[in-house]
PDB file of N, CA and C in Angstrom:
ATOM      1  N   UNK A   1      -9.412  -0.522  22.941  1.00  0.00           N
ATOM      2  CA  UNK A   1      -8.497   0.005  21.971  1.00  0.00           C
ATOM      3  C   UNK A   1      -8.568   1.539  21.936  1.00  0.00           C
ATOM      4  N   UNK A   2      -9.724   2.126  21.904  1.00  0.00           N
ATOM      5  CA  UNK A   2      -9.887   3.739  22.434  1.00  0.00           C
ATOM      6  C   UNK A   2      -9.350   3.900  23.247  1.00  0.00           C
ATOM      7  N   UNK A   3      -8.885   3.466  24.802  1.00  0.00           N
ATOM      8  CA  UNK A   3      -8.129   4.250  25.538  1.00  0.00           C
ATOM      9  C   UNK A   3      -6.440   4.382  24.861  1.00  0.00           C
ATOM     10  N   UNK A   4      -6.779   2.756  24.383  1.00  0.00           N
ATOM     11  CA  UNK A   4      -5.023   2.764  23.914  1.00  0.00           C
ATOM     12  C   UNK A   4      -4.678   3.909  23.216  1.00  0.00           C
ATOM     13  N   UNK A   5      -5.401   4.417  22.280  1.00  0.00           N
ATOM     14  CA  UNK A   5      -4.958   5.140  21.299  1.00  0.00           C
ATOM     15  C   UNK A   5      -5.206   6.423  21.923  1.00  0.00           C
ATOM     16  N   UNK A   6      -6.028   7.116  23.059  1.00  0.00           N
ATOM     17  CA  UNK A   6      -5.691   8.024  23.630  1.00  0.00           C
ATOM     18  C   UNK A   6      -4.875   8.216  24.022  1.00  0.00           C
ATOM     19  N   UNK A   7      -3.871   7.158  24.822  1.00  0.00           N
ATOM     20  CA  UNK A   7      -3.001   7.278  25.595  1.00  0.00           C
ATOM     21  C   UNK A   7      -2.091   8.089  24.496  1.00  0.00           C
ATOM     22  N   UNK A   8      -1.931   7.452  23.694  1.00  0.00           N
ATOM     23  CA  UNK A   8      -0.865   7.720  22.377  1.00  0.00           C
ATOM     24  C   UNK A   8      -1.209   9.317  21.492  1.00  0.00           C
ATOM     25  N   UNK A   9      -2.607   9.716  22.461  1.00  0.00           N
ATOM     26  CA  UNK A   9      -3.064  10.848  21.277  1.00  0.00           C
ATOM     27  C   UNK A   9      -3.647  11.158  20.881  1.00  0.00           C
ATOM     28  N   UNK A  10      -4.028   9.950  20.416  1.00  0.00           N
ATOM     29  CA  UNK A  10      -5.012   9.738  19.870  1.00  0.00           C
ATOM     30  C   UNK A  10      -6.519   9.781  19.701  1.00  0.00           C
ATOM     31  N   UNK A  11      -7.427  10.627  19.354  1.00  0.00           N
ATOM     32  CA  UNK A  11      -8.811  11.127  19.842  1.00  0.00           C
ATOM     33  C   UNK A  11      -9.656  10.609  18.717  1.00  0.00           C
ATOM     34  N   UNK A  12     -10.536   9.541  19.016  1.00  0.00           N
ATOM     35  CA  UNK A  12     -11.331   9.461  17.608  1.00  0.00           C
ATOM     36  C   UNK A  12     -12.493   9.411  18.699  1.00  0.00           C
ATOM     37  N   UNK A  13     -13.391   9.720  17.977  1.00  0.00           N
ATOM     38  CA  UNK A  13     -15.344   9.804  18.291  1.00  0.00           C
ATOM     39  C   UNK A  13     -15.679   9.287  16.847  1.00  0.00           C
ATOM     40  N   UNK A  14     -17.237   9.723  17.012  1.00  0.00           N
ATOM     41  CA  UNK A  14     -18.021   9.224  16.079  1.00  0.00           C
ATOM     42  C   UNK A  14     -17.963  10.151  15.206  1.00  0.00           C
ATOM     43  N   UNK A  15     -17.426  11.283  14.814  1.00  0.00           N
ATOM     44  CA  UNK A  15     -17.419  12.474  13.748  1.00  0.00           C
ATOM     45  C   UNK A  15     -16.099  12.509  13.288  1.00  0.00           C
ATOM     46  N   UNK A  16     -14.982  11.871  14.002  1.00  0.00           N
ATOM     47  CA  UNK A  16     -13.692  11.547  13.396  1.00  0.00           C
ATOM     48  C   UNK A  16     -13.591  11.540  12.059  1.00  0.00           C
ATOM     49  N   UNK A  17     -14.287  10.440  11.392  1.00  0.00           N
ATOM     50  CA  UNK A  17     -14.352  10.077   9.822  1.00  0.00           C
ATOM     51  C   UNK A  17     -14.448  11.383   9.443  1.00  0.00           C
ATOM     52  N   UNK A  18     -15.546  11.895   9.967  1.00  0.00           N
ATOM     53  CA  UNK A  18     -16.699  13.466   9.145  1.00  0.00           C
ATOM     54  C   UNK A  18     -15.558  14.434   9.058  1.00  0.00           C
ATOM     55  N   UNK A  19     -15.000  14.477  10.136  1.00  0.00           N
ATOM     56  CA  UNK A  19     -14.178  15.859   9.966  1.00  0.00           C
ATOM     57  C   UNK A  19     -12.679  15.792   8.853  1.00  0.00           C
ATOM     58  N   UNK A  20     -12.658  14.366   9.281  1.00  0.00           N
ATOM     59  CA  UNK A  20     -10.782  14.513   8.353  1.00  0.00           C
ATOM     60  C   UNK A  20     -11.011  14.890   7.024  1.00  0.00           C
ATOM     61  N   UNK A  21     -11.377  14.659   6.251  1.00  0.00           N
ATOM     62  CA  UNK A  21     -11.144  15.575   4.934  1.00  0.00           C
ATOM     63  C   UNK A  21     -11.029  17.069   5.610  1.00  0.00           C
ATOM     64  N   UNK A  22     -12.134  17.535   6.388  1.00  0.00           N
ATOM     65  CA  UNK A  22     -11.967  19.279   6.623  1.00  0.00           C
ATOM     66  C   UNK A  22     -10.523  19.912   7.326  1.00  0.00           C
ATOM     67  N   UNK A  23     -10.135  18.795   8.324  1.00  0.00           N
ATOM     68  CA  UNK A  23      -8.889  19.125   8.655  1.00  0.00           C
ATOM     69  C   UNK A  23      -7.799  18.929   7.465  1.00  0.00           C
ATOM     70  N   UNK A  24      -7.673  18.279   6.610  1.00  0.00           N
ATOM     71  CA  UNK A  24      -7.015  17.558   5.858  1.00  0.00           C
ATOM     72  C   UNK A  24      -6.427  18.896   4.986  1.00  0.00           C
ATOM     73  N   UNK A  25      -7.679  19.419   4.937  1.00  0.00           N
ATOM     74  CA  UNK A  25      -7.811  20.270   3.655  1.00  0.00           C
ATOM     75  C   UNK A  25      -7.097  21.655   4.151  1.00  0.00           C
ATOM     76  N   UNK A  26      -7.628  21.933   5.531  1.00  0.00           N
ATOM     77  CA  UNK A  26      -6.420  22.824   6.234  1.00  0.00           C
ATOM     78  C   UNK A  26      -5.227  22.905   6.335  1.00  0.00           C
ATOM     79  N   UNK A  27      -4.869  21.866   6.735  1.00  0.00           N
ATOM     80  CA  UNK A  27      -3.580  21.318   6.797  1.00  0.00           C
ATOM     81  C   UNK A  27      -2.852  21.337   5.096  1.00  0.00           C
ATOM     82  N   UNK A  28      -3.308  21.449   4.107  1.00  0.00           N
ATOM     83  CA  UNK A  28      -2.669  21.412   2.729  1.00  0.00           C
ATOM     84  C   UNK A  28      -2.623  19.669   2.289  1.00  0.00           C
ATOM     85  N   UNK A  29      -3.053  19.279   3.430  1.00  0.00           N
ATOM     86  CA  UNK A  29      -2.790  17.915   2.051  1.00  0.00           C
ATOM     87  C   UNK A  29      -3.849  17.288   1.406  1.00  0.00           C
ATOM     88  N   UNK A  30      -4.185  17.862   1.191  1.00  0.00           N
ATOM     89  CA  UNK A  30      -5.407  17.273   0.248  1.00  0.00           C
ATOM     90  C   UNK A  30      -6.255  19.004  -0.149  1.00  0.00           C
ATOM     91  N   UNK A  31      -6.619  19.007  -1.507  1.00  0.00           N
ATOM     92  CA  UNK A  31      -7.850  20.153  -2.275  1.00  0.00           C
ATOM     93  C   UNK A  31      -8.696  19.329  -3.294  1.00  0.00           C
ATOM     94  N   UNK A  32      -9.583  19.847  -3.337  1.00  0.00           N
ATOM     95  CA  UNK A  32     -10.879  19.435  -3.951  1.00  0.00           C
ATOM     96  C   UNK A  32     -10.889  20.134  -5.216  1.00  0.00           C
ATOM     97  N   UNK A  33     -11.738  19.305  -5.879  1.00  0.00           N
ATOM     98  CA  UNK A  33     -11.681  20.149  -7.476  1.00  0.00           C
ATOM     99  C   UNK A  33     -13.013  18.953  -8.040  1.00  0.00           C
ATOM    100  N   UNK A  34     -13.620  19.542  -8.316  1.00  0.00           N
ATOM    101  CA  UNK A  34     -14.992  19.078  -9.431  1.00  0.00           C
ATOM    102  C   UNK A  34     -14.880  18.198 -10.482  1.00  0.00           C
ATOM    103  N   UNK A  35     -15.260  16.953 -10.898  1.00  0.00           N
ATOM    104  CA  UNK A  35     -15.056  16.567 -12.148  1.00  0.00           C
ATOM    105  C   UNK A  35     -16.667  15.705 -12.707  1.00  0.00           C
ATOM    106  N   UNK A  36     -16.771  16.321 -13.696  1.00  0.00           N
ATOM    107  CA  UNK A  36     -17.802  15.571 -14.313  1.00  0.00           C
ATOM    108  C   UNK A  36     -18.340  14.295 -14.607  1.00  0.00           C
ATOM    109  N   UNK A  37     -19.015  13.869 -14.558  1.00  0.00           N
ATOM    110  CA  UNK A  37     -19.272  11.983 -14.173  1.00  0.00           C
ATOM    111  C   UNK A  37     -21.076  12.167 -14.730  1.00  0.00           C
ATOM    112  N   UNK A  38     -20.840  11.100 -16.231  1.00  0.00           N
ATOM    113  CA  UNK A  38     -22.260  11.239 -16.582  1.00  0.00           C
ATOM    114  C   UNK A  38     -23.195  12.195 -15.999  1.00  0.00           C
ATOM    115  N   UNK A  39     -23.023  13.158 -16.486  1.00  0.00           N
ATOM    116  CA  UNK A  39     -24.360  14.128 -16.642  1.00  0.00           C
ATOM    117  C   UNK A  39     -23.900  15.012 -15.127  1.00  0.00           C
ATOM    118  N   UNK A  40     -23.549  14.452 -14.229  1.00  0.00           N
ATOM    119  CA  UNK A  40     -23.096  15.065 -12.841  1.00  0.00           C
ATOM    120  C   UNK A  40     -21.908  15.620 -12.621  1.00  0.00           C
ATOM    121  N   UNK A  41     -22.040  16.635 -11.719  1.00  0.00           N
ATOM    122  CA  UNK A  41     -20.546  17.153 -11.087  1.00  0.00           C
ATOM    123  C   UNK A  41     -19.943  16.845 -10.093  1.00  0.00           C
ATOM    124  N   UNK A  42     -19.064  15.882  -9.585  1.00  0.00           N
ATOM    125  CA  UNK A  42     -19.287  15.674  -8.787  1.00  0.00           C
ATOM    126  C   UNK A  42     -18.017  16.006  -7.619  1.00  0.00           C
ATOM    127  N   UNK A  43     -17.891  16.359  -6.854  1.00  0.00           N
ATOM    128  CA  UNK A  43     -16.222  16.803  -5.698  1.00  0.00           C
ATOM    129  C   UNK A  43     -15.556  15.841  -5.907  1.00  0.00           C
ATOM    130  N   UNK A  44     -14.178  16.192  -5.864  1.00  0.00           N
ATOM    131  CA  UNK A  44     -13.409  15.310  -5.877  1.00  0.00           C
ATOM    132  C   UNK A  44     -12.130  15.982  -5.150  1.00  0.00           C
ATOM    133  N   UNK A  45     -11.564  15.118  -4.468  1.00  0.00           N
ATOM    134  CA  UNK A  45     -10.543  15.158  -3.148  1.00  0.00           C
ATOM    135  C   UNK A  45      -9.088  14.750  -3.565  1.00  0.00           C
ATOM    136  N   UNK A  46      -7.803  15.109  -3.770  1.00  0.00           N
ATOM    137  CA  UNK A  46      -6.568  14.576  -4.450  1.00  0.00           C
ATOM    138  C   UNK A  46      -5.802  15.198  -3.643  1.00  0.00           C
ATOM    139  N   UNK A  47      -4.578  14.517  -3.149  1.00  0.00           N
ATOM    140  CA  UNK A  47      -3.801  14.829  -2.665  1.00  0.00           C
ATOM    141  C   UNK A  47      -2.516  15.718  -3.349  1.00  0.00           C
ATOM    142  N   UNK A  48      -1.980  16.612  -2.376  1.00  0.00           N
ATOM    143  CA  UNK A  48      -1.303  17.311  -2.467  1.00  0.00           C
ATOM    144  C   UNK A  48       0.578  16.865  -2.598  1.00  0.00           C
ATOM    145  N   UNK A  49       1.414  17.759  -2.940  1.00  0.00           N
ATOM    146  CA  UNK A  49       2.652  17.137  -2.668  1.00  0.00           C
ATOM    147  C   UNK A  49       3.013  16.740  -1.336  1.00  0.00           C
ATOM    148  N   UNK A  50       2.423  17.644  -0.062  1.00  0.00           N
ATOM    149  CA  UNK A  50       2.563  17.374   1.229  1.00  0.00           C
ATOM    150  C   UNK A  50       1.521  16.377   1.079  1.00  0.00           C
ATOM    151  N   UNK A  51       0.597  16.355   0.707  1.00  0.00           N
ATOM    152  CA  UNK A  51       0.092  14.700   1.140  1.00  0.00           C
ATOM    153  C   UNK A  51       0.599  13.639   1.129  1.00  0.00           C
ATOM    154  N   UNK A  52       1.582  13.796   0.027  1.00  0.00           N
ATOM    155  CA  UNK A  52       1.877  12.481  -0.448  1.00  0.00           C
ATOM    156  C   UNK A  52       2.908  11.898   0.533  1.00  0.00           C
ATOM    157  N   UNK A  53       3.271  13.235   1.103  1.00  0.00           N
ATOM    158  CA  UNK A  53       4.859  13.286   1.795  1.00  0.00           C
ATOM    159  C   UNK A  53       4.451  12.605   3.087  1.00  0.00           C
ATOM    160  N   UNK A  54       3.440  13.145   3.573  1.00  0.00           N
ATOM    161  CA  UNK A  54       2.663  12.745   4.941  1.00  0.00           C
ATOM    162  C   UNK A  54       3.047  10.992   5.386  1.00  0.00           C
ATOM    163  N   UNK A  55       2.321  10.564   4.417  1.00  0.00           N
ATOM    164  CA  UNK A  55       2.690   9.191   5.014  1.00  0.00           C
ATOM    165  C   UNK A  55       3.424   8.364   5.043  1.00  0.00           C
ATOM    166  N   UNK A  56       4.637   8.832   4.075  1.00  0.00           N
ATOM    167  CA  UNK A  56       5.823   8.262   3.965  1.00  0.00           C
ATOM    168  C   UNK A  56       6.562   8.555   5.855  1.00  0.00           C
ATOM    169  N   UNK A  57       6.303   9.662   6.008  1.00  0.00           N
ATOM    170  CA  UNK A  57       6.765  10.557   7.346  1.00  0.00           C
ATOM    171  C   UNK A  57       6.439  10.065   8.770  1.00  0.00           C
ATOM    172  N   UNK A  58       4.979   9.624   8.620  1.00  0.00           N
ATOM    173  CA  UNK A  58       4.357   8.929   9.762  1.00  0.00           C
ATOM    174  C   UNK A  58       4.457   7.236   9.747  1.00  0.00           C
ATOM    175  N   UNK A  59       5.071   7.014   8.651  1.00  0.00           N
ATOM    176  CA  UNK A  59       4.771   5.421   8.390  1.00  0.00           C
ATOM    177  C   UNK A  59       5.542   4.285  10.178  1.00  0.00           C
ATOM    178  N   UNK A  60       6.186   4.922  10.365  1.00  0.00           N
ATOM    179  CA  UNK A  60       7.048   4.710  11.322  1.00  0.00           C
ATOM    180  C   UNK A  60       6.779   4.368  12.817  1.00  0.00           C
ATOM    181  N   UNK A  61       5.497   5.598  12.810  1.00  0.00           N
ATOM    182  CA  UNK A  61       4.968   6.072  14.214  1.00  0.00           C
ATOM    183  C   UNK A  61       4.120   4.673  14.278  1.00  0.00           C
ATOM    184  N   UNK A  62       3.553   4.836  12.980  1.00  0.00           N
ATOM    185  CA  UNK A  62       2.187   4.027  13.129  1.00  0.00           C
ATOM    186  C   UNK A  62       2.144   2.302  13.420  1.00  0.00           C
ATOM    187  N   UNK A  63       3.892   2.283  12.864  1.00  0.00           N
ATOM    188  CA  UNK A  63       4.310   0.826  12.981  1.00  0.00           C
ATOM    189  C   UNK A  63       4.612   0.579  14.526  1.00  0.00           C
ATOM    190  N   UNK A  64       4.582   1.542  15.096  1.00  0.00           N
ATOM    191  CA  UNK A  64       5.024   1.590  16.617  1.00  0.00           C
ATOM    192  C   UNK A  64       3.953   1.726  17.134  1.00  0.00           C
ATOM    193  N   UNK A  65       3.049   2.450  16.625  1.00  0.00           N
ATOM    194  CA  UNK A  65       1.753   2.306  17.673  1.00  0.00           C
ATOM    195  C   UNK A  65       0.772   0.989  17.411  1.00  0.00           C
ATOM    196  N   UNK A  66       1.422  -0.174  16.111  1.00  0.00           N
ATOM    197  CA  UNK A  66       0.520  -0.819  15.511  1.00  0.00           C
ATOM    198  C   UNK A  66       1.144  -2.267  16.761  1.00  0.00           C
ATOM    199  N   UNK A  67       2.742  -2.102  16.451  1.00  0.00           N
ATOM    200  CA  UNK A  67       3.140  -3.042  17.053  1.00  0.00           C
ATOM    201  C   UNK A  67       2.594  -3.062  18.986  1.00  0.00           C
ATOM    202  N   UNK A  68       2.652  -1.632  19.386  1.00  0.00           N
ATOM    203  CA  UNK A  68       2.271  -1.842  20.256  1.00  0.00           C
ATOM    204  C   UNK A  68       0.564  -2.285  21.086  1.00  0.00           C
ATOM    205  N   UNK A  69      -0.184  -1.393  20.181  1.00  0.00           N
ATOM    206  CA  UNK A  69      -1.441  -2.444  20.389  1.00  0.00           C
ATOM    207  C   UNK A  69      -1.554  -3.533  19.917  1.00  0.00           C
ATOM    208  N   UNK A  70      -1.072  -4.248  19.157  1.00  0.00           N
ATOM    209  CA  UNK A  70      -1.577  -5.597  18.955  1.00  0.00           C
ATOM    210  C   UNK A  70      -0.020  -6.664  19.142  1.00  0.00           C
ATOM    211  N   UNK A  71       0.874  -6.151  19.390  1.00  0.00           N
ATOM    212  CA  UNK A  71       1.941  -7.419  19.569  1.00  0.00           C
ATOM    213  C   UNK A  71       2.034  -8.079  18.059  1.00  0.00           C
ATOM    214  N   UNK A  72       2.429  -9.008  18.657  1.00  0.00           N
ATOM    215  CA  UNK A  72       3.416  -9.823  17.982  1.00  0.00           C
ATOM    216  C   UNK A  72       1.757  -9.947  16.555  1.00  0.00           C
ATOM    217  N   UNK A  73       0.802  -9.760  16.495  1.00  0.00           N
ATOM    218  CA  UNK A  73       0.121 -10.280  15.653  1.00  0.00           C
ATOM    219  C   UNK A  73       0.359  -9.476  14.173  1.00  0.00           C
ATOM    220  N   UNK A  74       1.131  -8.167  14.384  1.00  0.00           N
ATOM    221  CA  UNK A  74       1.634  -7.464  12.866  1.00  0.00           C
ATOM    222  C   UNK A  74       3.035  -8.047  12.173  1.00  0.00           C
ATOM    223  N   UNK A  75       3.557  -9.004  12.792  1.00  0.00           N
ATOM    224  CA  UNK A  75       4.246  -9.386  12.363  1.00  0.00           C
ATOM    225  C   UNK A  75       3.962 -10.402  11.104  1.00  0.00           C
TER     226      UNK A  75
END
């Protein structure tokens, strides 16, 4: 399934997870802001208006790259 999704672009490793918030946050869709939680402070991550927009935008691609790795089984 990794090559598949190269083929398409697609680059994930093992730091994939780690980094997307940092890209995320570049990109504008998503900022962080602090909120208090018993006795703690703790980060907190919320999306932006372009965030929100994001996946309405890609929803499309992903149905095409979903249908195409797995076939008929997203149906």
């Amino acid at each position: 399934m990794m090559k598949e999704l190269a083929h398409h672009g697609y680059h994930i490793g093992p730091g994939s997870l780690h980094r997307a918030p940092h890209k995320m946050k570049a990109e504008g869709l998503i900022r962080s802001h602090s909120k208090a939680a018993v006795g703690q402070v703790r980060p907190r991550d919320v999306a932006t208006a372009k965030g929100r927009r994001t996946p309405r935008s890609s929803k499309r691609q992903l149905r095409g790259l979903a249908d195409e790795v797995l076939g008929d089984e997203t149906s």
